[in-house]
C-alpha atoms as a PDB file:
ATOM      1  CA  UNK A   1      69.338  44.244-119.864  1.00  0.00           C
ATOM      2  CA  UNK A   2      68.520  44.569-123.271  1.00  0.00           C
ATOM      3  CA  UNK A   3      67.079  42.323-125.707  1.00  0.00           C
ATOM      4  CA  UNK A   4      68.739  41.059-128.529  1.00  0.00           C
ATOM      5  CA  UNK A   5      66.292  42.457-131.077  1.00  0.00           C
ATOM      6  CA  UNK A   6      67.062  46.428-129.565  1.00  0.00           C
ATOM      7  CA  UNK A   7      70.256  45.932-131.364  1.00  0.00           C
ATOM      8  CA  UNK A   8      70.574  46.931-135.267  1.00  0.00           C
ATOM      9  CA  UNK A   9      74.183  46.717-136.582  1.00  0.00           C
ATOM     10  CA  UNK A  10      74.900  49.349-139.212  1.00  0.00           C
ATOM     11  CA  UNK A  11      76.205  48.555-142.428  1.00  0.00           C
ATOM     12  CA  UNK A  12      78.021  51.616-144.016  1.00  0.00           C
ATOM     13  CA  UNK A  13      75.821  54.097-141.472  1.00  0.00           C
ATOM     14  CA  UNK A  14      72.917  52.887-142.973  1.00  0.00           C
ATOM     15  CA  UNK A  15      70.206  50.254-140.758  1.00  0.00           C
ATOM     16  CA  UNK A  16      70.361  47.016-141.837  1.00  0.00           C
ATOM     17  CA  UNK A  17      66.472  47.467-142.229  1.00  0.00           C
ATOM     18  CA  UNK A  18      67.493  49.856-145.268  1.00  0.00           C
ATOM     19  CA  UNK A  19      68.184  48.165-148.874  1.00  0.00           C
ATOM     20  CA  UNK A  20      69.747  49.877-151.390  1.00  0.00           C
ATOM     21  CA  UNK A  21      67.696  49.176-154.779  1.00  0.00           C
ATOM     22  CA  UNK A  22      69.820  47.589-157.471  1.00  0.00           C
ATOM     23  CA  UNK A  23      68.371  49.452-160.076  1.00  0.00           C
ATOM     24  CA  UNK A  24      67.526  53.321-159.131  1.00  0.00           C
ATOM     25  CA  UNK A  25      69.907  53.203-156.073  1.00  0.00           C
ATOM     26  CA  UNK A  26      67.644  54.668-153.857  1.00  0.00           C
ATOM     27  CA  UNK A  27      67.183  53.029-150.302  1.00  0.00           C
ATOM     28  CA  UNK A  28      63.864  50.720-149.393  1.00  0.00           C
ATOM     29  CA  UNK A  29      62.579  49.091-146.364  1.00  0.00           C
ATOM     30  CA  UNK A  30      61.834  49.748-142.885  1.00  0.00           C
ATOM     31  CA  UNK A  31      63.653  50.546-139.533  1.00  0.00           C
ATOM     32  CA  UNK A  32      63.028  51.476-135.954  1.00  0.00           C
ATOM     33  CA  UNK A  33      62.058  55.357-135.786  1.00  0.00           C
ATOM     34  CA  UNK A  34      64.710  55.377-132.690  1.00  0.00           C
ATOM     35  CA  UNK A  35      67.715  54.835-135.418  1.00  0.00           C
ATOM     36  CA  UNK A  36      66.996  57.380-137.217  1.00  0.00           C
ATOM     37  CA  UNK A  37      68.509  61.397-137.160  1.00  0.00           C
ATOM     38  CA  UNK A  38      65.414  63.213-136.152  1.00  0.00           C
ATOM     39  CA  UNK A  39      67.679  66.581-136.654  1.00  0.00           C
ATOM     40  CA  UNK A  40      66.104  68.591-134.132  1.00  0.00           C
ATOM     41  CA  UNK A  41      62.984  69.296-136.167  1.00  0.00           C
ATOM     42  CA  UNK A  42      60.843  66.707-134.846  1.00  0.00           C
ATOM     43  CA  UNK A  43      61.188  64.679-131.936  1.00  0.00           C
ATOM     44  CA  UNK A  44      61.373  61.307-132.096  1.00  0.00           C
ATOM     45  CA  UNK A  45      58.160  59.475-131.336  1.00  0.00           C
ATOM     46  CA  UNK A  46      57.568  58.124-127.803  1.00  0.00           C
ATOM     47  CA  UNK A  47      56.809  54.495-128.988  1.00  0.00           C
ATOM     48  CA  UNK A  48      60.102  52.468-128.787  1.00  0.00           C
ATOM     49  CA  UNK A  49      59.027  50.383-131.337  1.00  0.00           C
ATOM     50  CA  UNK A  50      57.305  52.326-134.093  1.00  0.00           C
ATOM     51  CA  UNK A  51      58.324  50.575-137.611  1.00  0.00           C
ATOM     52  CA  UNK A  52      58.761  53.786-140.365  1.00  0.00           C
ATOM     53  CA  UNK A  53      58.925  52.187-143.856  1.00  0.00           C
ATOM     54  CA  UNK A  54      60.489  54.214-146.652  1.00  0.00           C
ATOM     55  CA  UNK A  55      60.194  54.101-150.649  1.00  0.00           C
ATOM     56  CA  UNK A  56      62.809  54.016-153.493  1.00  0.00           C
ATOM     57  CA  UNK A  57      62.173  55.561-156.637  1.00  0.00           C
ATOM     58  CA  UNK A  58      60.849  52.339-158.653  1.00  0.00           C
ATOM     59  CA  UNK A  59      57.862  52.876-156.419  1.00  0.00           C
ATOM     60  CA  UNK A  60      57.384  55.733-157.625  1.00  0.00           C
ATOM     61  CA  UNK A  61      54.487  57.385-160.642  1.00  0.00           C
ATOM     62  CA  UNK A  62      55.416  58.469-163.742  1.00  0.00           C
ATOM     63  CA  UNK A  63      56.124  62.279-164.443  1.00  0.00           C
ATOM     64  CA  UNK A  64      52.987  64.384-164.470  1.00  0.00           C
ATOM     65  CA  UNK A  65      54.641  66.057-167.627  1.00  0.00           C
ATOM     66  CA  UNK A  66      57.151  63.433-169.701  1.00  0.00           C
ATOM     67  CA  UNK A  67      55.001  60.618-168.326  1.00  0.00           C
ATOM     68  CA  UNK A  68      58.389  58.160-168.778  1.00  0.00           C
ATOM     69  CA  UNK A  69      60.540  59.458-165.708  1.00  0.00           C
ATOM     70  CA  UNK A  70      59.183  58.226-162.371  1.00  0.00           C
ATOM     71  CA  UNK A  71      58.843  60.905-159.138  1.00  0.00           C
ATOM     72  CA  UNK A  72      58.400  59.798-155.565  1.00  0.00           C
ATOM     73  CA  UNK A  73      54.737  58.221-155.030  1.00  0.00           C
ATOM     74  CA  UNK A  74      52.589  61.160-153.111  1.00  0.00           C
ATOM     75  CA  UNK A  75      51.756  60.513-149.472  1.00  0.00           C
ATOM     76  CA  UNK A  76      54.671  58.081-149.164  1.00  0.00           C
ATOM     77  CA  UNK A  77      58.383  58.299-147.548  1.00  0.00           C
ATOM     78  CA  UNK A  78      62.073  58.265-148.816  1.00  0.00           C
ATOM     79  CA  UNK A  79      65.107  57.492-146.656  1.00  0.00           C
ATOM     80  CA  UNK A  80      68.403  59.786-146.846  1.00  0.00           C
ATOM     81  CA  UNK A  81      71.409  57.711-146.047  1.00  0.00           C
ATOM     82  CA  UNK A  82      73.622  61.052-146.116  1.00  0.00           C
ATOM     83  CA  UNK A  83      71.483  61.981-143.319  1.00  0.00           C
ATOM     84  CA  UNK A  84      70.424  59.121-141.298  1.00  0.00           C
ATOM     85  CA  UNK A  85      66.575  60.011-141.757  1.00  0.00           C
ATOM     86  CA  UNK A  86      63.295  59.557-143.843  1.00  0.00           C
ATOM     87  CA  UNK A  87      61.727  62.563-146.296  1.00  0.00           C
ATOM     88  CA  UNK A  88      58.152  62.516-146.591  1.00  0.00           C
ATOM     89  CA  UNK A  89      56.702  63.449-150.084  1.00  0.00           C
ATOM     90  CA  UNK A  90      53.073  64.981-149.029  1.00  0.00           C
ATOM     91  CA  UNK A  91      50.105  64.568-151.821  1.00  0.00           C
ATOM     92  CA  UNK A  92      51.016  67.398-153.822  1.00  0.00           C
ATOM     93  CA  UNK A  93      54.026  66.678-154.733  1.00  0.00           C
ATOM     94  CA  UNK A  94      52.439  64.380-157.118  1.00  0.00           C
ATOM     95  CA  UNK A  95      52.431  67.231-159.694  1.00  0.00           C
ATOM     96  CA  UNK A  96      55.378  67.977-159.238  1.00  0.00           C
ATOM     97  CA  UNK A  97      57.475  66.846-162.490  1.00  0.00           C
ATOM     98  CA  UNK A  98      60.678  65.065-162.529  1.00  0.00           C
ATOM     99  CA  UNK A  99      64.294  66.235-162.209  1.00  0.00           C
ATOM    100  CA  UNK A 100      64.864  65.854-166.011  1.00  0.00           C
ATOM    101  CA  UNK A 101      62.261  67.865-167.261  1.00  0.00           C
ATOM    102  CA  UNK A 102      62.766  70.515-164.222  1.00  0.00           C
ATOM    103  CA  UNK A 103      66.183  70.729-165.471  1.00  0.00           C
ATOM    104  CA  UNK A 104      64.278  71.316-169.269  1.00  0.00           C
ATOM    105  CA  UNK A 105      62.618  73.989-167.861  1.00  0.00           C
ATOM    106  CA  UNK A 106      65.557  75.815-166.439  1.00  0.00           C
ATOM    107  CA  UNK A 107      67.475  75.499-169.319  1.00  0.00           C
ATOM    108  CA  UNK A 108      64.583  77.144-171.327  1.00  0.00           C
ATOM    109  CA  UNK A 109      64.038  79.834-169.024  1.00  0.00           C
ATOM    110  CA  UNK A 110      67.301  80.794-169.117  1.00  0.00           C
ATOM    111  CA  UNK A 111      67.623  81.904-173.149  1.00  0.00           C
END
């Protein structure tokens, strides 16, 4: 028999234990590793009940380069509703600069 907290309604395909954040739209919270799409890359863990907490973007640090766009905080976690799983954004991705001024630098390489 199961218990009543086993069971997490969806909302939209998304776990209940997932907000989305009013102002950057990105999801935040924290969920049952079980309910989420492991894709075949990684197993799911063995513990039925681990608790995987994800970031939005307001978390986030400013830009390395334009300093006033935020990037995903370094050794932290992002959840993909499209998918059903959560990204993890590893320390170095701290210098990593934001999508604006990647796009910048695209543009400029290109003339």
């Amino acid at each position: 028999m199961k218990r009543s907290e086993d069971k997490i309604s969806l909302v939209k395909g998304t776990p209940t234990g997932m907000k989305q954040c009013p102002v950057c739209g990105e999801y935040r919270g924290s969920v049952y590793a079980r309910d989420l799409d492991w894709g075949g890359s990684a197993s799911p863990p063995n513990e039925p009940y681990r608790i995987v907490t994800a970031n939005c973007l307001c978390d986030g640090i400013p830009c390395p380069r334009c300093k006033k766009n935020k990037i995903h905080r370094p050794v932290s976690n992002s959840y993909d509703p499209r998918r059903n799983c959560v990204e993890h954004w590893p320390w170095f991705s701290g210098m990593r600069p934001c999508r604006e001024c990647r796009e910048k630098e695209d543009r400029e390489k290109k003339k």
